[in-house]
Protein backbone atom coordinates (compact mmCIF):
# COMPACT_ATOMS: atom_id res chain seq x y z
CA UNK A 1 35.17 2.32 149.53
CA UNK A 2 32.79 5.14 149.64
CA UNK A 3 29.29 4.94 147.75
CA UNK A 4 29.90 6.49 144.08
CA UNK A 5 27.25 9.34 145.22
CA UNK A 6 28.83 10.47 148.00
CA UNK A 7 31.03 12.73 146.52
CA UNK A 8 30.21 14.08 143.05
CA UNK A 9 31.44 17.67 143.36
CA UNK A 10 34.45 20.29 144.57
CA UNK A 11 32.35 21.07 147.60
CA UNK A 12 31.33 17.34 148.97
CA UNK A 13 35.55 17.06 148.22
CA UNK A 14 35.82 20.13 150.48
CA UNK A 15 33.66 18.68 153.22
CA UNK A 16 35.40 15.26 153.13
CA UNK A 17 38.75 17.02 153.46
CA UNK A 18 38.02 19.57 156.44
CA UNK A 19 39.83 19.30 159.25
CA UNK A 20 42.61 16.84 157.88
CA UNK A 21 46.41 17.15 158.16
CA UNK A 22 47.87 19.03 155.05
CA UNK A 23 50.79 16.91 154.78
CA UNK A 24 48.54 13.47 154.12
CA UNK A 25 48.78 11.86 150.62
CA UNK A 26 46.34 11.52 148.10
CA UNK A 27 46.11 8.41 146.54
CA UNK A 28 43.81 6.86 144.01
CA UNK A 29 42.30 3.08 143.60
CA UNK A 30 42.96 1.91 140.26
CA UNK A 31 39.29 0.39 139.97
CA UNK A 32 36.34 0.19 141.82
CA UNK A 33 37.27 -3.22 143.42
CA UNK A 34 40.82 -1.53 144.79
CA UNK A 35 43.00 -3.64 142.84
CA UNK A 36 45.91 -0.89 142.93
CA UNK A 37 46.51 2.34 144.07
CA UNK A 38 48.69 5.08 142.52
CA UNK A 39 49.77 8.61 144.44
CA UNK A 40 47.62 12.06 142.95
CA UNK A 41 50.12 13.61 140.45
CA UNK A 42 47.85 16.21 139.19
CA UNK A 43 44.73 18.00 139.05
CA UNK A 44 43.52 19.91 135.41
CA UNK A 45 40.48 21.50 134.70
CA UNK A 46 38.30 20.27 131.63
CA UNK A 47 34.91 19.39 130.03
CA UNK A 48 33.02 16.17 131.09
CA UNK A 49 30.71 14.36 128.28
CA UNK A 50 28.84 11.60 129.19
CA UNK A 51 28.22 8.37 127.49
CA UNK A 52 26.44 6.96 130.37
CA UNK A 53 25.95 7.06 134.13
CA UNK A 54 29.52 5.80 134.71
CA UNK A 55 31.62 7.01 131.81
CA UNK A 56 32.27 9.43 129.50
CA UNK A 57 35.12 11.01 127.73
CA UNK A 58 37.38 14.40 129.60
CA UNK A 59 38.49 17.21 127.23
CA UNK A 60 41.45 19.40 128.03
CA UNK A 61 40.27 23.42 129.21
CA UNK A 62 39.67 24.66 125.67
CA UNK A 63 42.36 27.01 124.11
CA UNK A 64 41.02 30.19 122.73
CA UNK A 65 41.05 29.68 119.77
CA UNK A 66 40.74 26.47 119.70
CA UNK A 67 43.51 24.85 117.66
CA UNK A 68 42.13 23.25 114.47
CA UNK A 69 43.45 19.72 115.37
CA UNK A 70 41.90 19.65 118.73
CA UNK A 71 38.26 17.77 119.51
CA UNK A 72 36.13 20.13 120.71
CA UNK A 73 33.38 19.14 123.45
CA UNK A 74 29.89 18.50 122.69
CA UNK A 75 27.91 21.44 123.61
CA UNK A 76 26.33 19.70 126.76
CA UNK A 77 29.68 18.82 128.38
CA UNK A 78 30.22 19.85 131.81
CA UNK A 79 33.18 21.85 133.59
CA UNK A 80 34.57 19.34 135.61
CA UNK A 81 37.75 18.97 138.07
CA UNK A 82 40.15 16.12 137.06
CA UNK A 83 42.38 13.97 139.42
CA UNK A 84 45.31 12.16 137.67
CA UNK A 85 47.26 9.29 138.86
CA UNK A 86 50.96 8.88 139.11
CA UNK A 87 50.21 5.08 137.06
């Protein structure tokens, strides 16, 4: 299991990932301690708010306009790439 610093953004992804076979699959580790895994099934892109230095709550890519029943982001969330498991 890697350290949780060690890759925090597209690019440390990027560098991980060069010089692999395309065809591998992605999976993800349901929890920290690797009590299950479930296959990548997709990847959005979204706003990140934190509620602390290991959670926080995603946001779906805003619609413009936004809808009226959609929560909105705080104003210091970050754009953020999102990896979603199959479970």
């Amino acid at each position: 299991m890697p350290d949780e610093a060690t890759i925090r953004t597209v690019g440390q992804l990027k560098e991980q990932l060069a010089g692999l076979r395309d065809d591998l699959l992605v999976v993800l580790s349901e929890d920290e301690e690797g009590n299950g895994f479930s296959p990548l099934a997709d990847v959005t892109l979204g706003k990140y708010a934190a509620d602390s230095t290991w959670s926080g709550q995603y946001f779906d890519a805003p619609t413009i306009p936004a809808r009226a029943d959609e929560d909105q982001p705080p104003a210091d969330a970050v754009d953020v790439v999102c990896l979603w498991p199959t479970n």
